[in-house]
PDB file of N, CA and C in Angstrom:
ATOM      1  N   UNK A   1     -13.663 -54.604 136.992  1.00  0.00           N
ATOM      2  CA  UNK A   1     -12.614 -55.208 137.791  1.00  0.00           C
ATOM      3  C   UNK A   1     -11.380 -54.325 137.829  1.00  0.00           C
ATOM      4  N   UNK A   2     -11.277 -53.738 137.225  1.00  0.00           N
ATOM      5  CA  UNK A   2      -9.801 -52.943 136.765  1.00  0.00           C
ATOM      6  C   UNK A   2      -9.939 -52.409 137.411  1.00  0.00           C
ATOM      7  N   UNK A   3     -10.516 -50.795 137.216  1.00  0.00           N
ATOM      8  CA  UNK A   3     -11.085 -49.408 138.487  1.00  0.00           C
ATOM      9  C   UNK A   3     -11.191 -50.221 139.409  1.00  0.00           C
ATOM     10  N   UNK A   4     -11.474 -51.487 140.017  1.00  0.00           N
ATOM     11  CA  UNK A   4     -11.795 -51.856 141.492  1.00  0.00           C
ATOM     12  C   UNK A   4     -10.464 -51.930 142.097  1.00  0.00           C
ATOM     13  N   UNK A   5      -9.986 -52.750 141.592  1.00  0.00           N
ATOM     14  CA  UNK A   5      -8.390 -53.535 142.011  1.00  0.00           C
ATOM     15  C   UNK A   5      -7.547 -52.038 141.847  1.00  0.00           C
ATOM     16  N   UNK A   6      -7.331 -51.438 140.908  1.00  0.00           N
ATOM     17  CA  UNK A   6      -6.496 -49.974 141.181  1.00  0.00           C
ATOM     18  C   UNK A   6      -6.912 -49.123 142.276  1.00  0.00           C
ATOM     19  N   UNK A   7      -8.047 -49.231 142.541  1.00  0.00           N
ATOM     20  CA  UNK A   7      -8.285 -48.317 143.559  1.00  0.00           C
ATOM     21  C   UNK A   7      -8.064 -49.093 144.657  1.00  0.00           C
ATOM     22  N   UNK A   8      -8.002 -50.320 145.038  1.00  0.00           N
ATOM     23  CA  UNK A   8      -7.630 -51.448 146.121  1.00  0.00           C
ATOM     24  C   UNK A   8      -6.391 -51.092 146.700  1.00  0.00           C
ATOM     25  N   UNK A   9      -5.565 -50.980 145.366  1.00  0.00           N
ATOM     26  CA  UNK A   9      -3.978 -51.065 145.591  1.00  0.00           C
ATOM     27  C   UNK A   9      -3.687 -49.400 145.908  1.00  0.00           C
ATOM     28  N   UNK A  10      -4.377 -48.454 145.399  1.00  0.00           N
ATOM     29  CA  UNK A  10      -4.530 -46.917 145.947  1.00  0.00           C
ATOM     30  C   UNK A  10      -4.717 -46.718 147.189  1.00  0.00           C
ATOM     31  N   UNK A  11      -5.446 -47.329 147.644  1.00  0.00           N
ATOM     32  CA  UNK A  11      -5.809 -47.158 149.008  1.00  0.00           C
ATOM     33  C   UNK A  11      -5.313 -47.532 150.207  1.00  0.00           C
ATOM     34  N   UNK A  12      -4.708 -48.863 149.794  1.00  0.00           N
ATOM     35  CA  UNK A  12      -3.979 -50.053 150.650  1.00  0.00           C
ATOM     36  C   UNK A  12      -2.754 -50.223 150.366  1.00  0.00           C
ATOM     37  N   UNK A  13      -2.112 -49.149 149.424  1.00  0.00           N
ATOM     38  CA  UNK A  13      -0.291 -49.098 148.707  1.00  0.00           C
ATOM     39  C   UNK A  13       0.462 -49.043 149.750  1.00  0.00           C
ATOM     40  N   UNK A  14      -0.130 -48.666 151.172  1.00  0.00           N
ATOM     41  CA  UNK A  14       0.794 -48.442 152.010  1.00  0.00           C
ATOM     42  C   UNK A  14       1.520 -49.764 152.571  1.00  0.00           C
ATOM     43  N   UNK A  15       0.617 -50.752 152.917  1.00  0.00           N
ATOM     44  CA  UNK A  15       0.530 -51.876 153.155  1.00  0.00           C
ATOM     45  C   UNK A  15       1.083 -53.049 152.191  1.00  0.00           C
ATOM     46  N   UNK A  16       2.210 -52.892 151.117  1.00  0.00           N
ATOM     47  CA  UNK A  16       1.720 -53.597 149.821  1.00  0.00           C
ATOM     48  C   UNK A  16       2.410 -55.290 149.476  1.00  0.00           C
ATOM     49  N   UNK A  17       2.714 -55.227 150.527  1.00  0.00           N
ATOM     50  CA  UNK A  17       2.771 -57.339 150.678  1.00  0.00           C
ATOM     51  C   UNK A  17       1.117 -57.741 151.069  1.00  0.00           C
ATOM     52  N   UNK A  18       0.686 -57.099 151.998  1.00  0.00           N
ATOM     53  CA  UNK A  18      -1.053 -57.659 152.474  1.00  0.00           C
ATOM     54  C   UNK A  18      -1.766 -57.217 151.192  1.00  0.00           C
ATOM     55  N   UNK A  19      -1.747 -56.581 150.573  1.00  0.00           N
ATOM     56  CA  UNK A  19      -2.640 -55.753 149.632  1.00  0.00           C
ATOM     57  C   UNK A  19      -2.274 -56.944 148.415  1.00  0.00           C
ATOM     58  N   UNK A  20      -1.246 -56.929 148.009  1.00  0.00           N
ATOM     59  CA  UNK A  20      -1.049 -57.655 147.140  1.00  0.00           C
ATOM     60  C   UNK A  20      -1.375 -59.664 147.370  1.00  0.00           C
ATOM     61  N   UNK A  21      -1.168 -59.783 148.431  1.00  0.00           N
ATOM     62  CA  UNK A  21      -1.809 -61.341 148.655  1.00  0.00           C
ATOM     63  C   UNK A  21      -3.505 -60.838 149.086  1.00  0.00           C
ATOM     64  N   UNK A  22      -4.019 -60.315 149.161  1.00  0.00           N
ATOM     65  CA  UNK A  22      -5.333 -59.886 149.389  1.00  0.00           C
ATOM     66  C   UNK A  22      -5.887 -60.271 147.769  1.00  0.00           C
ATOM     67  N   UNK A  23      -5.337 -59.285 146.852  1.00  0.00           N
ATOM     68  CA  UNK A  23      -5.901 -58.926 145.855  1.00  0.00           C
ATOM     69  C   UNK A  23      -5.330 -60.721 144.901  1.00  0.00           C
ATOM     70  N   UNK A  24      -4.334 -61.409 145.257  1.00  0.00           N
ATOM     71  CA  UNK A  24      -4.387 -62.028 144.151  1.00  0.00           C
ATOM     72  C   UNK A  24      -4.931 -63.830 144.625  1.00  0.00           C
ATOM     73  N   UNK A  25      -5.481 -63.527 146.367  1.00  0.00           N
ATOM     74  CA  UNK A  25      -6.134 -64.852 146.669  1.00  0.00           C
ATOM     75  C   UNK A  25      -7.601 -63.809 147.097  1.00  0.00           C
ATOM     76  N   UNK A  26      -8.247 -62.603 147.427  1.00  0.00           N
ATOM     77  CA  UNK A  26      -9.305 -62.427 147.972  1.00  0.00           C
ATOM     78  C   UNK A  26     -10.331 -62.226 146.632  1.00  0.00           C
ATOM     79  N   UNK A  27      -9.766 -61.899 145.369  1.00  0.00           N
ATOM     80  CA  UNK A  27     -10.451 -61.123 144.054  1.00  0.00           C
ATOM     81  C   UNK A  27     -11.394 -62.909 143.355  1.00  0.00           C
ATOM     82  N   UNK A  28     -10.151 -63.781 143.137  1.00  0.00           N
ATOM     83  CA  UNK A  28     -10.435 -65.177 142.878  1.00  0.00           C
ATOM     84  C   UNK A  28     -11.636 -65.512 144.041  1.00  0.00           C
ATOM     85  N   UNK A  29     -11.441 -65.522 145.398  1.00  0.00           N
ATOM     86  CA  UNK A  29     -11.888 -66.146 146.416  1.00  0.00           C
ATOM     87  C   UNK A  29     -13.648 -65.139 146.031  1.00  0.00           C
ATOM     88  N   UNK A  30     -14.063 -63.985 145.614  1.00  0.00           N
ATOM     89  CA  UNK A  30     -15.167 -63.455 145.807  1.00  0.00           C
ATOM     90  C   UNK A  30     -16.090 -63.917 144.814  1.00  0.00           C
ATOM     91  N   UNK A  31     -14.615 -63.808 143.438  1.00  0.00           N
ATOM     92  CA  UNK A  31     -15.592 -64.649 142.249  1.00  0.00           C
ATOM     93  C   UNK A  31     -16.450 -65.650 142.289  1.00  0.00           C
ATOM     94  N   UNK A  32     -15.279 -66.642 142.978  1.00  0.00           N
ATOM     95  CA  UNK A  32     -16.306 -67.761 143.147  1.00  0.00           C
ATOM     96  C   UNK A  32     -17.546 -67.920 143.971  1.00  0.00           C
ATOM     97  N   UNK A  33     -17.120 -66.912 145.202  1.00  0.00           N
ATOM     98  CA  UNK A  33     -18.556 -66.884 146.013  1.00  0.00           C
ATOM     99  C   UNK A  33     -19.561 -66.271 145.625  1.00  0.00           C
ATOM    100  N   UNK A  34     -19.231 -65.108 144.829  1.00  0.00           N
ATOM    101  CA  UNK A  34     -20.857 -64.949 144.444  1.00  0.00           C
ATOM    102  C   UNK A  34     -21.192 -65.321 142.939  1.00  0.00           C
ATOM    103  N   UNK A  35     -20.579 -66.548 142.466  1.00  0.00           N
ATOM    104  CA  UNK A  35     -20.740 -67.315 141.033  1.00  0.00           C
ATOM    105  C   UNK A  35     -20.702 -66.779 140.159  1.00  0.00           C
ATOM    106  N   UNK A  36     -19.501 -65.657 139.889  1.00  0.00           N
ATOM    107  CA  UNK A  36     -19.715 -65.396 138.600  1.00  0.00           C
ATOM    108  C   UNK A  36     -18.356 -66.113 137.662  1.00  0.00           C
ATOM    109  N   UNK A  37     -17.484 -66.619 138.651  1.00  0.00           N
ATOM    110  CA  UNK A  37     -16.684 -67.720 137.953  1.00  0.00           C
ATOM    111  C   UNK A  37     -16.561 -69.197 138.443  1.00  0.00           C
ATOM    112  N   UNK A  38     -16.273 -70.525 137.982  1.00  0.00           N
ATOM    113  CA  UNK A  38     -15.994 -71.398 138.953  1.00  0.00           C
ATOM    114  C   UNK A  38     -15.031 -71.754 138.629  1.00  0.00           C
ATOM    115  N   UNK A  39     -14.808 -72.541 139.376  1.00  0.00           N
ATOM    116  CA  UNK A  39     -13.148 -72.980 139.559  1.00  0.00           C
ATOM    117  C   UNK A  39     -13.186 -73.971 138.510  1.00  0.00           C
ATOM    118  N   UNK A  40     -11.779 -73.010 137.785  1.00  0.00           N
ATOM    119  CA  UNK A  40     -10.795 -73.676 136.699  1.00  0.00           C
ATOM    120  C   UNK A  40      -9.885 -72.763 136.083  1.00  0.00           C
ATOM    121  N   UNK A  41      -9.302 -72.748 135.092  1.00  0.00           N
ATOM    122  CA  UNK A  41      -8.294 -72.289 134.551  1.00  0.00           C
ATOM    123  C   UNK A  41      -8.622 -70.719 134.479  1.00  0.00           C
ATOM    124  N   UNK A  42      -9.567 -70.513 134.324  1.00  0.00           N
ATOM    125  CA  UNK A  42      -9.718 -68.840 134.111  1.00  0.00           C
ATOM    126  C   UNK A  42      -9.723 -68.118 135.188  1.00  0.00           C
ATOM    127  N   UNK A  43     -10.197 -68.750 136.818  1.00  0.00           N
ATOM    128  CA  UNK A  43      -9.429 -68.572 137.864  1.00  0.00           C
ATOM    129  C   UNK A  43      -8.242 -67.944 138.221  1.00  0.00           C
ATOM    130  N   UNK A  44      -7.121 -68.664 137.167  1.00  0.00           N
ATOM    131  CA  UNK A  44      -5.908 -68.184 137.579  1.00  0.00           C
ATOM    132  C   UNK A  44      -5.983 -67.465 136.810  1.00  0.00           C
ATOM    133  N   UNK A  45      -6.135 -67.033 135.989  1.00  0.00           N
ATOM    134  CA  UNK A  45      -6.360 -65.518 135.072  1.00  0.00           C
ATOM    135  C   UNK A  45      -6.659 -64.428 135.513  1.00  0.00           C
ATOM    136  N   UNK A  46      -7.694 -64.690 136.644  1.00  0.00           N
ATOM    137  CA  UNK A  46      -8.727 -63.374 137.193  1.00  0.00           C
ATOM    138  C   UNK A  46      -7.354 -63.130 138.590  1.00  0.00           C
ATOM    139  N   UNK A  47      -6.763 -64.153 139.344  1.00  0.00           N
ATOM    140  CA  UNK A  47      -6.069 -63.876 140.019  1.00  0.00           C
ATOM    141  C   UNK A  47      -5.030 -62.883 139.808  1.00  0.00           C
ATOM    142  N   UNK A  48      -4.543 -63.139 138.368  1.00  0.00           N
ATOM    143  CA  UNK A  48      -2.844 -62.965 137.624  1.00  0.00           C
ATOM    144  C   UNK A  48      -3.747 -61.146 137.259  1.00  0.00           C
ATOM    145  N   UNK A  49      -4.306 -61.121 136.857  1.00  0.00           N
ATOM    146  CA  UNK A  49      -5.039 -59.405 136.465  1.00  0.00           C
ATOM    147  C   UNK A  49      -5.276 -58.358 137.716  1.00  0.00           C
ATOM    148  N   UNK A  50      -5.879 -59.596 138.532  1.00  0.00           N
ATOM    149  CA  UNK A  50      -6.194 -58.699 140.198  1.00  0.00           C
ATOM    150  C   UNK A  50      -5.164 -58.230 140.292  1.00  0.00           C
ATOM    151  N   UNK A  51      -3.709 -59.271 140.270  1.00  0.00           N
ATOM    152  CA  UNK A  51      -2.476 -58.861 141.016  1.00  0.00           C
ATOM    153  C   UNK A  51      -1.908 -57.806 140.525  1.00  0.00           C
ATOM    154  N   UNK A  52      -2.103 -57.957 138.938  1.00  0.00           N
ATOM    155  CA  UNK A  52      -1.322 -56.725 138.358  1.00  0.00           C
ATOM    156  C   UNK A  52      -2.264 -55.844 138.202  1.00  0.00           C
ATOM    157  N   UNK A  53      -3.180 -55.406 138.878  1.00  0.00           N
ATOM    158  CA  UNK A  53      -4.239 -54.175 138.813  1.00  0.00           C
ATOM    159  C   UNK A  53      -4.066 -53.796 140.053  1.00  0.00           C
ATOM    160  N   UNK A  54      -3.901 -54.457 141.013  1.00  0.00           N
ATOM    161  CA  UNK A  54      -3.804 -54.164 141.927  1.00  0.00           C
ATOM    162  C   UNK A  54      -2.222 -53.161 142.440  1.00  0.00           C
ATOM    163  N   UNK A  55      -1.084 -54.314 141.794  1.00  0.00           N
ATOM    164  CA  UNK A  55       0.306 -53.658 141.574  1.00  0.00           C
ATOM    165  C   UNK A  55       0.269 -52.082 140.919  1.00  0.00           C
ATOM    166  N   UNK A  56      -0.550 -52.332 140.368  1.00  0.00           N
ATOM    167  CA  UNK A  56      -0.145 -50.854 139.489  1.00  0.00           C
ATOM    168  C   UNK A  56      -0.793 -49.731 140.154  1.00  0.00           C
ATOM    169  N   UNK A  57      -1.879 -50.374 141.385  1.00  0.00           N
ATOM    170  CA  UNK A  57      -2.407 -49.020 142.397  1.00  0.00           C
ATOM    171  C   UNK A  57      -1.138 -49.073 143.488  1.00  0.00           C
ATOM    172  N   UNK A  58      -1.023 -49.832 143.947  1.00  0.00           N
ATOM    173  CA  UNK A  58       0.329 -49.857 144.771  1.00  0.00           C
ATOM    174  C   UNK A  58       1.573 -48.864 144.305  1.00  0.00           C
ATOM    175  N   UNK A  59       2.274 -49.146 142.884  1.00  0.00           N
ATOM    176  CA  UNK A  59       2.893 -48.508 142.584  1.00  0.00           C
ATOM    177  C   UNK A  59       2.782 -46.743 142.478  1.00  0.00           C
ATOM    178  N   UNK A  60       1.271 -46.900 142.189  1.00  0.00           N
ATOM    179  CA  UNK A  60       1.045 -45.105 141.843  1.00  0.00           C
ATOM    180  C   UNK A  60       1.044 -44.778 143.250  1.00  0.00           C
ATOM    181  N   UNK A  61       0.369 -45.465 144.341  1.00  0.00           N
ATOM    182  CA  UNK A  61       0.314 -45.008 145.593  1.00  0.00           C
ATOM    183  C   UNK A  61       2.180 -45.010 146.458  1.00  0.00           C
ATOM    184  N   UNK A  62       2.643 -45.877 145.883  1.00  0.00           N
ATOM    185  CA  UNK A  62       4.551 -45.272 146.876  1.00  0.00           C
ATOM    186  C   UNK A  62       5.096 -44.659 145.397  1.00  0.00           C
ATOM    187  N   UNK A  63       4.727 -44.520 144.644  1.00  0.00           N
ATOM    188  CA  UNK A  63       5.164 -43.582 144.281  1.00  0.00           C
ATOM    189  C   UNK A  63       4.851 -41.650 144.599  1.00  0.00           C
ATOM    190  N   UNK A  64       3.761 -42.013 144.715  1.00  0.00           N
ATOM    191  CA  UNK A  64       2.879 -40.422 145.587  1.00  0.00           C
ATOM    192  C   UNK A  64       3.473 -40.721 146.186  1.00  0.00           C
ATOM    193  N   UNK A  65       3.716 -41.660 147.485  1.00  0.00           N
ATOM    194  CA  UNK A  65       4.567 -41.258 148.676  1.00  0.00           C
ATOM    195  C   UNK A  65       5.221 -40.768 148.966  1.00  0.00           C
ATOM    196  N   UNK A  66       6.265 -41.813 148.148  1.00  0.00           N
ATOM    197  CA  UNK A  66       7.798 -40.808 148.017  1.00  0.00           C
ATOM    198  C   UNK A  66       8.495 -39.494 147.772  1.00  0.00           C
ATOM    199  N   UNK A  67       7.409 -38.957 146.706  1.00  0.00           N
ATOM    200  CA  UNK A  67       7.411 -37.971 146.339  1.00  0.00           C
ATOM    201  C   UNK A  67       7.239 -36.868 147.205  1.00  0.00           C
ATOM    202  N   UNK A  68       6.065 -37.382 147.895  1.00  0.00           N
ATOM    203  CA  UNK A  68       5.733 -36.191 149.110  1.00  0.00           C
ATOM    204  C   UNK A  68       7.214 -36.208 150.537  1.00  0.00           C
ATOM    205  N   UNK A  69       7.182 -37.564 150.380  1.00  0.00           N
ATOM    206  CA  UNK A  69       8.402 -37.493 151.262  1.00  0.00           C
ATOM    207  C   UNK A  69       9.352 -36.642 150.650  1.00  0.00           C
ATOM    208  N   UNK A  70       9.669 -36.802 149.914  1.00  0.00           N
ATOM    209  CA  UNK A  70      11.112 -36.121 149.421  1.00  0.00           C
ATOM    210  C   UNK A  70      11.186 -35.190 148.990  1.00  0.00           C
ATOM    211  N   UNK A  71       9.533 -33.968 148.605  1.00  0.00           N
ATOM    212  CA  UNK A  71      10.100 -32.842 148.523  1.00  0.00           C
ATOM    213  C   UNK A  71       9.276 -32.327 150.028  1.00  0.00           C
ATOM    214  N   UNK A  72       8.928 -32.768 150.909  1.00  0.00           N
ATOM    215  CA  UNK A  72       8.011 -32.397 151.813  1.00  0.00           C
ATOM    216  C   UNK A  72       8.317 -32.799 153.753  1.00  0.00           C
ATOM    217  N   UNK A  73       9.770 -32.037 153.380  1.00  0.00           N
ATOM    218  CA  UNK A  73      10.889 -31.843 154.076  1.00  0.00           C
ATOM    219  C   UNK A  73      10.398 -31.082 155.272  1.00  0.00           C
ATOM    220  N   UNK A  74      10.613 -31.533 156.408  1.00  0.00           N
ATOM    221  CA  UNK A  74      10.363 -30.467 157.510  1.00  0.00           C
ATOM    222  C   UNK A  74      11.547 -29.312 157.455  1.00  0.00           C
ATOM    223  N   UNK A  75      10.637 -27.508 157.968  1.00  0.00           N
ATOM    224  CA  UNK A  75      11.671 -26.713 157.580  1.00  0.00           C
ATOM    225  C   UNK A  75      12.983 -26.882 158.719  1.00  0.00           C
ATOM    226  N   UNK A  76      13.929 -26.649 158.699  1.00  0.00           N
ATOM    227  CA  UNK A  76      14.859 -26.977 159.507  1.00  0.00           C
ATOM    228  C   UNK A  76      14.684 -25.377 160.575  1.00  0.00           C
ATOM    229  N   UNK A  77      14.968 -25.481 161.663  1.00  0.00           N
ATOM    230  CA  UNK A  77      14.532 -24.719 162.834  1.00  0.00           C
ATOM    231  C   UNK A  77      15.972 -23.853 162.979  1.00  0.00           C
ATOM    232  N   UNK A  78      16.786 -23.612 162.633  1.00  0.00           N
ATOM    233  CA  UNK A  78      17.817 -22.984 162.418  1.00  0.00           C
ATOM    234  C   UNK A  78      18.795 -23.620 163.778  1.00  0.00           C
ATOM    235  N   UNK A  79      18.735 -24.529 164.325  1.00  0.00           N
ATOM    236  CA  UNK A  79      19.540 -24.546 165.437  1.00  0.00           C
ATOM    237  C   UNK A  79      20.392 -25.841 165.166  1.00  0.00           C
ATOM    238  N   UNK A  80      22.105 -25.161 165.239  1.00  0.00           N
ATOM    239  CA  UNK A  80      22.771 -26.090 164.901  1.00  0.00           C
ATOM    240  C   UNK A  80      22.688 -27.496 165.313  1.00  0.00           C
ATOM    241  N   UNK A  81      23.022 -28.731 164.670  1.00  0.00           N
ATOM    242  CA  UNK A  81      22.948 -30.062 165.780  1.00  0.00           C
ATOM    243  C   UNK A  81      24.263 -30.117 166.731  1.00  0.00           C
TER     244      UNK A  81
END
């Protein structure tokens, strides 16, 4: 589950309000469909882990972002504005 949801939020960091309601109603929502949990308290457990597995691909992914943004500057063309 971990490697899944980090790589979720890696992939989809760009996006990370959808990514993050994806991962903390779609991760719960699969469990139950293919039975490997049913609904009850541990539910919200698997949700609360998705989210923060998922958060923490999000984060590594705008954080790469930014980074590239900010040193990955177009060269300036020499012509005054």
């Amino acid at each position: 589950m971990i490697p899944t949801m980090i790589l979720f939020g890696l992939v989809l960091g760009r996006w990370w309000p959808v990514t993050l309601l994806v991962a903390a109603f779609g991760w719960p929502a699969l469990l139950v469909a293919t039975d490997v949990v049913s609904v009850n308290a541990g539910l919200i457990a698997a949700a609360a882990l998705a989210l923060v597995n998922a958060g923490v691909g999000v984060l590594i992914y705008q954080g790469l972002f930014h980074a590239y943004r900010r040193f990955h500057r177009p060269a300036s063309t020499g012509v005054p504005r």
